[in-house]
C-alpha atoms as a PDB file:
ATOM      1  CA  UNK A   1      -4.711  22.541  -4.499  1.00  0.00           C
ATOM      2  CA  UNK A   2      -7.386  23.838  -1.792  1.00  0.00           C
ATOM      3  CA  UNK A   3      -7.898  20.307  -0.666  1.00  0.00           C
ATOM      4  CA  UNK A   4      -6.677  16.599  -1.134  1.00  0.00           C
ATOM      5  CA  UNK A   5      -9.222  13.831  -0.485  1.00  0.00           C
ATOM      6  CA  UNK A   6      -7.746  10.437   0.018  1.00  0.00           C
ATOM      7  CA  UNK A   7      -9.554   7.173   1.402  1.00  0.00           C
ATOM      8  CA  UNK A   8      -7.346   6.534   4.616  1.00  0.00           C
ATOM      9  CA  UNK A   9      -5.102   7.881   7.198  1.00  0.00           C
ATOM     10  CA  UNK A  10      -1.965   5.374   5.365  1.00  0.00           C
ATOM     11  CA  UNK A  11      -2.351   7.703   2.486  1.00  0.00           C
ATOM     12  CA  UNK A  12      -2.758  11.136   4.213  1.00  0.00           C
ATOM     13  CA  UNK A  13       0.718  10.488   5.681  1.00  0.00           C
ATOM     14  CA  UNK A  14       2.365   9.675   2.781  1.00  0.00           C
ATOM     15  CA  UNK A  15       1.316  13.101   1.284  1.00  0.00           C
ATOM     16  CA  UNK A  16       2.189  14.922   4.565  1.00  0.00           C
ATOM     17  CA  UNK A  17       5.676  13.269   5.495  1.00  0.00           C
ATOM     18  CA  UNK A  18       6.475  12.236   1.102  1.00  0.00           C
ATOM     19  CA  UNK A  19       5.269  15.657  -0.835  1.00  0.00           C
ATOM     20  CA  UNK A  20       4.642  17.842   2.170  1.00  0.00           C
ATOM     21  CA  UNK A  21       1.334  18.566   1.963  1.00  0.00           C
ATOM     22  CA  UNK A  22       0.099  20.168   4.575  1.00  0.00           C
ATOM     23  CA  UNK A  23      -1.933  18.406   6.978  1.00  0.00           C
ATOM     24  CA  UNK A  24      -4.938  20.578   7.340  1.00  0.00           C
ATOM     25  CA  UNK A  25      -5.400  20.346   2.972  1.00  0.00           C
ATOM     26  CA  UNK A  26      -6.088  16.716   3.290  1.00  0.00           C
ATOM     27  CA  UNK A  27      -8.856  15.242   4.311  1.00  0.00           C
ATOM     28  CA  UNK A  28      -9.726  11.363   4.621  1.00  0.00           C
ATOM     29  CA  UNK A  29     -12.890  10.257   3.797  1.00  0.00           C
ATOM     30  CA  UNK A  30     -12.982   6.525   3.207  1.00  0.00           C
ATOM     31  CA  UNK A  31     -15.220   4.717   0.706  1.00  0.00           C
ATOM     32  CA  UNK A  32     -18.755   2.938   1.608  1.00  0.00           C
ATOM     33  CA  UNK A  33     -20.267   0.321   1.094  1.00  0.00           C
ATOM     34  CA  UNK A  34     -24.017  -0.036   0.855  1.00  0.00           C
ATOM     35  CA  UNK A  35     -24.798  -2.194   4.441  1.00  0.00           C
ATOM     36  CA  UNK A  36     -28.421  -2.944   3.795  1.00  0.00           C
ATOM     37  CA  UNK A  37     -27.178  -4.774   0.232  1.00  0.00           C
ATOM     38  CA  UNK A  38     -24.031  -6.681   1.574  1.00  0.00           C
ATOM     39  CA  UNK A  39     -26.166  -8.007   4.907  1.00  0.00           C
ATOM     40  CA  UNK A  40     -26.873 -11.558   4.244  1.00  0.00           C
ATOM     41  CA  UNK A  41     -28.210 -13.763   6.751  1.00  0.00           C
ATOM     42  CA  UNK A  42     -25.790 -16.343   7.970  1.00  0.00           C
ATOM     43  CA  UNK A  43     -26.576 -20.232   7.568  1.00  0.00           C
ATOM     44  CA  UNK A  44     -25.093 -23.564   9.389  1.00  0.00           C
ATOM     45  CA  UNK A  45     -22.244 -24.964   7.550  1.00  0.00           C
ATOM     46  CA  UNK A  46     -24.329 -27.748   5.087  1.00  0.00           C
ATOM     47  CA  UNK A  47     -21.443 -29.812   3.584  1.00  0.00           C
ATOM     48  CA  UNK A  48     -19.771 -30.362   6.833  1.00  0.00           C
ATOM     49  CA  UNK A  49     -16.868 -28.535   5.428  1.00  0.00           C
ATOM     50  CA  UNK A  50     -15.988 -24.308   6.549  1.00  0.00           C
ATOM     51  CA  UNK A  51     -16.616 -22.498   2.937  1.00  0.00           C
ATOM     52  CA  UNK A  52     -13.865 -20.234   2.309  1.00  0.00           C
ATOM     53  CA  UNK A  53     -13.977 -17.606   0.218  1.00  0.00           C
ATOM     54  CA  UNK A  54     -11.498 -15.424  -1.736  1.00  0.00           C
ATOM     55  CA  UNK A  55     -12.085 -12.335  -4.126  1.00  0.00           C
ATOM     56  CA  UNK A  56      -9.241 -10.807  -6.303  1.00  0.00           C
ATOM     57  CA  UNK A  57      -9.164 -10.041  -9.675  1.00  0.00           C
ATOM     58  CA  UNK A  58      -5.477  -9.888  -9.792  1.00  0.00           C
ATOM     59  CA  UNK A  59      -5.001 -13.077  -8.347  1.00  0.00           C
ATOM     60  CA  UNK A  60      -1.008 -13.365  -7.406  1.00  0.00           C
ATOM     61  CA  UNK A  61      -0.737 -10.300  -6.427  1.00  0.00           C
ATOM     62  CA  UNK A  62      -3.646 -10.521  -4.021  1.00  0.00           C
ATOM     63  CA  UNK A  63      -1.940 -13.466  -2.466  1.00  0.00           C
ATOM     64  CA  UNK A  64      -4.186 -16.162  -4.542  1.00  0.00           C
ATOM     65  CA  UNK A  65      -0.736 -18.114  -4.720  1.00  0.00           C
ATOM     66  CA  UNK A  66      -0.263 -18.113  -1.095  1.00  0.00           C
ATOM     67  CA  UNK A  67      -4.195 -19.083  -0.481  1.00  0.00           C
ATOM     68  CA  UNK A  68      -3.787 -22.422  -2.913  1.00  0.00           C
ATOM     69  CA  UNK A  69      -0.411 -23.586  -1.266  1.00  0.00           C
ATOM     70  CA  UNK A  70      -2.021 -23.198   2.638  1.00  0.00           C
ATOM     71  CA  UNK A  71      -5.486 -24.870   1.010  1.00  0.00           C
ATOM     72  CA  UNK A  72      -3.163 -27.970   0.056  1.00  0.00           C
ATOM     73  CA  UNK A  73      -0.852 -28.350   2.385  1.00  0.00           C
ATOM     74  CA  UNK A  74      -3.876 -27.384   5.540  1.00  0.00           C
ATOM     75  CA  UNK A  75      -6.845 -26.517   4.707  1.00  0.00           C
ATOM     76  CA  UNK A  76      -8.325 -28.907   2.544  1.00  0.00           C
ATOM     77  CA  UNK A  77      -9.422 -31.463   4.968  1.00  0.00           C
ATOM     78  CA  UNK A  78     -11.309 -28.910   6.573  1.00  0.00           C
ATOM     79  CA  UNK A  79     -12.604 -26.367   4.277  1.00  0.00           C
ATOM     80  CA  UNK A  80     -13.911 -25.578   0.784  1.00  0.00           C
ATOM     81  CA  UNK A  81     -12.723 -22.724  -1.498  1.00  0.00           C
ATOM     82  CA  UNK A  82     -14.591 -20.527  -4.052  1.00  0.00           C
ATOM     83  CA  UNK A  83     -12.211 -18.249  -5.816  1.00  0.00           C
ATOM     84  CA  UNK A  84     -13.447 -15.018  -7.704  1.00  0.00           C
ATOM     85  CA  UNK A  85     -10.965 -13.624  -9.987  1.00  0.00           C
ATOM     86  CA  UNK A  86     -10.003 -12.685 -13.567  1.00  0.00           C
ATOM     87  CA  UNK A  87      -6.936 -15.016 -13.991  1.00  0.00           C
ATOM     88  CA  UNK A  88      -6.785 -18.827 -15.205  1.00  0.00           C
ATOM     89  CA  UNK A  89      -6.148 -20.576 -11.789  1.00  0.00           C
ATOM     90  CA  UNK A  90      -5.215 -24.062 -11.779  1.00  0.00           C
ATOM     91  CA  UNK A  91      -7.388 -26.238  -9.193  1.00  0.00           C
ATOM     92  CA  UNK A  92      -7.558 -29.370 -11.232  1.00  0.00           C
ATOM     93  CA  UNK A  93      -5.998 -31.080  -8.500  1.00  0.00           C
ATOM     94  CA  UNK A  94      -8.489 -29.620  -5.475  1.00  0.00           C
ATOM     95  CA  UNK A  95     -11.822 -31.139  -5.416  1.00  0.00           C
ATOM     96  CA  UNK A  96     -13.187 -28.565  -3.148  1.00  0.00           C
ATOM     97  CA  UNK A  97     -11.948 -25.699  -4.882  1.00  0.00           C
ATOM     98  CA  UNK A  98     -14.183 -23.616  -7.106  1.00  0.00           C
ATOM     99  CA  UNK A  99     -13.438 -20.409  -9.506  1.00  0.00           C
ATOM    100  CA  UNK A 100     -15.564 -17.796 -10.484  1.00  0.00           C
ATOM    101  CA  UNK A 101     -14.686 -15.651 -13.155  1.00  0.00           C
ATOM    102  CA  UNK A 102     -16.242 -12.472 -14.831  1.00  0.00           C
ATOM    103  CA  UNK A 103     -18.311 -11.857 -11.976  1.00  0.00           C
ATOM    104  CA  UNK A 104     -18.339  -7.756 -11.796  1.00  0.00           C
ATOM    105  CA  UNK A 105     -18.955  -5.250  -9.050  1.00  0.00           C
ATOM    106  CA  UNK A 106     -22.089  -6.116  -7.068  1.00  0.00           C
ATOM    107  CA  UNK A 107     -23.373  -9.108  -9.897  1.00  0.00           C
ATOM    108  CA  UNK A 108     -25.550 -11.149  -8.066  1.00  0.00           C
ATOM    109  CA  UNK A 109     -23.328 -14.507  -8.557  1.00  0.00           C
ATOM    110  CA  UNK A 110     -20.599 -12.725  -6.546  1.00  0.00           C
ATOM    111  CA  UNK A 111     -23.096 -11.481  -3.429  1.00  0.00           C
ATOM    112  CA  UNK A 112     -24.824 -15.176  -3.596  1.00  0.00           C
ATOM    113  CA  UNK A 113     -21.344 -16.156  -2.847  1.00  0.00           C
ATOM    114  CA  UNK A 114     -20.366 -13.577  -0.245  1.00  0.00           C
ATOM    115  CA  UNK A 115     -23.901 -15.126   1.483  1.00  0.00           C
ATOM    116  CA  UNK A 116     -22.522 -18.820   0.943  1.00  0.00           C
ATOM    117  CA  UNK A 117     -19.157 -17.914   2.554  1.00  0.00           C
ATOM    118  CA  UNK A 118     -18.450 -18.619   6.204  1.00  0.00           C
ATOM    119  CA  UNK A 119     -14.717 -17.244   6.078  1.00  0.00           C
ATOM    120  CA  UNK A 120     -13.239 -14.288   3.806  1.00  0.00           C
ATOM    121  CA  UNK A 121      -9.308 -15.182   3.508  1.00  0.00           C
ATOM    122  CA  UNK A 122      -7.862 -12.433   1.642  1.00  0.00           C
ATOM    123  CA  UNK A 123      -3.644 -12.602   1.959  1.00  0.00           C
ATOM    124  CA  UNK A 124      -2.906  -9.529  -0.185  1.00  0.00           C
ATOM    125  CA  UNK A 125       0.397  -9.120  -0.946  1.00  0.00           C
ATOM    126  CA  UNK A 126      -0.030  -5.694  -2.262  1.00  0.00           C
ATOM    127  CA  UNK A 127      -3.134  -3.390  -1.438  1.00  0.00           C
ATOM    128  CA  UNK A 128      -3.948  -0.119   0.026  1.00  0.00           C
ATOM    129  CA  UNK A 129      -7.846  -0.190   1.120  1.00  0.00           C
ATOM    130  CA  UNK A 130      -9.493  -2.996  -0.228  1.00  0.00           C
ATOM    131  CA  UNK A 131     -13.122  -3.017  -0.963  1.00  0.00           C
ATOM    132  CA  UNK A 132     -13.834  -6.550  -0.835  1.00  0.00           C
ATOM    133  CA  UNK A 133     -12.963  -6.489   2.545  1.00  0.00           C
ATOM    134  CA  UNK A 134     -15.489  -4.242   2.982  1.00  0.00           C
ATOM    135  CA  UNK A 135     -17.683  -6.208   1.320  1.00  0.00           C
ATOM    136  CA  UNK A 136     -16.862  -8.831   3.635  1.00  0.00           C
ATOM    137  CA  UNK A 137     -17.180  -7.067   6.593  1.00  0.00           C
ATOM    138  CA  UNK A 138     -20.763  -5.682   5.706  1.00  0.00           C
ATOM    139  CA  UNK A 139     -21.682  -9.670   4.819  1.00  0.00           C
ATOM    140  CA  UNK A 140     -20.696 -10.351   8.615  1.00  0.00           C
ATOM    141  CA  UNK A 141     -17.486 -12.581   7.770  1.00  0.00           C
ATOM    142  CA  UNK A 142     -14.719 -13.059  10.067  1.00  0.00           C
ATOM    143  CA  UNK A 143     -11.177 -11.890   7.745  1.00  0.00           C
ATOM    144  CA  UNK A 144      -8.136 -13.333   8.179  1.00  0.00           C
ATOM    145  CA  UNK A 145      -5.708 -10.956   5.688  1.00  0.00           C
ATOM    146  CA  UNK A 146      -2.314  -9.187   5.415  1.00  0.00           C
ATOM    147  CA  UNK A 147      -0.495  -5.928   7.091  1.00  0.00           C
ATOM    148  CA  UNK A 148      -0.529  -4.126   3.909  1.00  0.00           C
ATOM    149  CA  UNK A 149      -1.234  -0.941   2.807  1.00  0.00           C
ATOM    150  CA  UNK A 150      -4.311   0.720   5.390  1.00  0.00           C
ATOM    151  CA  UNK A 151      -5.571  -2.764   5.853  1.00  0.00           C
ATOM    152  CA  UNK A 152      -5.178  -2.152   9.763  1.00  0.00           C
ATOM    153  CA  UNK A 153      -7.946   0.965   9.413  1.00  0.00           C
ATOM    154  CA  UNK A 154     -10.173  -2.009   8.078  1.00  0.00           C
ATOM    155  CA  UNK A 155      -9.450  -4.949  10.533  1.00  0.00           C
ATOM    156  CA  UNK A 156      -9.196  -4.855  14.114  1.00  0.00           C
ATOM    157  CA  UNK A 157      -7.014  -8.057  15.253  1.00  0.00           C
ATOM    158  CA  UNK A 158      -8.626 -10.276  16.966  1.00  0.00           C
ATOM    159  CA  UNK A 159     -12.408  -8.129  16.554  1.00  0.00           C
ATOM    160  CA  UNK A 160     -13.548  -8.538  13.287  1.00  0.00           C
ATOM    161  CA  UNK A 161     -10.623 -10.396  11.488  1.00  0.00           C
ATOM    162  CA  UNK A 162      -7.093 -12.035  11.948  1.00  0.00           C
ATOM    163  CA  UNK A 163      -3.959  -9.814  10.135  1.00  0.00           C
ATOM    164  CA  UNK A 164      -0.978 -12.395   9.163  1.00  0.00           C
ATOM    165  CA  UNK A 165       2.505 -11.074   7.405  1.00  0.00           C
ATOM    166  CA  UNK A 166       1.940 -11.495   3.678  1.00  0.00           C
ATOM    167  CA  UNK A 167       2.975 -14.261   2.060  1.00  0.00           C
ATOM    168  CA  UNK A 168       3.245 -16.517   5.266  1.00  0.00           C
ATOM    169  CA  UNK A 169       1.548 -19.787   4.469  1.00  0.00           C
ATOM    170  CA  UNK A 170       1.863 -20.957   8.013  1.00  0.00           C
ATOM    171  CA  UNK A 171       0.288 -18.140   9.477  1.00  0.00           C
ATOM    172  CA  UNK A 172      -2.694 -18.272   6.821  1.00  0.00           C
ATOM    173  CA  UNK A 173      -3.144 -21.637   7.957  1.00  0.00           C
ATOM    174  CA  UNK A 174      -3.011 -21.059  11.622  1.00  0.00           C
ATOM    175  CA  UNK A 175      -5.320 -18.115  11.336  1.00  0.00           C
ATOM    176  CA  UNK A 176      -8.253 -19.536   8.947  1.00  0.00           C
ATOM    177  CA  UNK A 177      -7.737 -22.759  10.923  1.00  0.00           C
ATOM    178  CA  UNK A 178      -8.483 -20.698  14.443  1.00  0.00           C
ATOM    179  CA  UNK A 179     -11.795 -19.672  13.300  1.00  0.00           C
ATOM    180  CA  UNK A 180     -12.636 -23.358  11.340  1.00  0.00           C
ATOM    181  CA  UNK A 181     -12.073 -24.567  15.060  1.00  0.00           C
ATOM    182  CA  UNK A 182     -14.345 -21.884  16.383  1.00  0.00           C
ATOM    183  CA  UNK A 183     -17.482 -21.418  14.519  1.00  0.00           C
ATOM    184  CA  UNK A 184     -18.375 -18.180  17.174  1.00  0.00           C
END
């Protein structure tokens, strides 16, 4: 090939150092996301409670599990939940807990929600370069999400989201609870 073309740096180096490309064939150019679409104006909290929100089709895998178990055990007092995703999840137990499903790419249901949400928790267990996060970020939500795949090329620690290990409940309460506690 002339060229490669791959979203981030995380997969330029995998084709460098794993099938020895060589580094000047490929170039990264990551994905977009239209900002004038996803830019929502943010409102006060109305129920009193922090509305979380989570978006993965695949929902283990994107750390959905992980999500309900910190929402039970921590979260719940605090927060509400919408989940959008493809998968039966089972919430019958969580009052504040809400799921979405067969809401597609950029349907207005799901962007109404991105505007509702005052959190984006997203503890992906496996990903590469998630565009809901991008989604996210262009909606003006803080992130609290995983060190997988190129997520670190997204999220800045501390800047515009919180990175936990995945599948650490503890830590995906600690971190959505740090910005429930402080709405700046």
């Amino acid at each position: 090939a002339k060229c490669l073309v791959v979203w981030h740096h995380w997969g330029k180096e995998s084709l460098v150092e794993e099938y020895g490309a060589p580094p000047d064939k490929v170039s990264v150019i990551p994905p977009g996301i239209d900002l004038e679409r996803w830019n929502f104006p943010r409102r006060e909290t109305q129920s009193g409670k922090v509305r979380l929100l989570f978006v993965g089709g695949d929902f283990r895998r994107k750390g959905g599990e992980t999500l309900l178990t910190a929402f039970r055990q921590s979260l719940k007092e605090s927060c509400e939940l919408d989940i959008i995703t493809r998968e039966e999840v089972d919430v019958r137990d969580l009052p504040n807990v809400r799921v979405h499903r067969g809401l597609g790419s950029n349907a207005p249901q799901l962007m109404a929600l991105f505007a509702q949400a005052d959190v984006f928790v997203f503890p992906t267990l496996a990903d590469v370069l998630p565009l809901a996060i991008m989604e996210a970020m262009a909606s003006s939500l803080p992130i609290v999400t995983t060190t997988v795949g190129a997520i670190s090329e997204e999220i800045e620690e501390g800047v515009n989201g919180l990175v936990i290990p995945p599948n650490d409940v503890g830590a995906l309460a600690e971190a959505t609870l740090k910005l429930v506690k402080d709405p700046n």
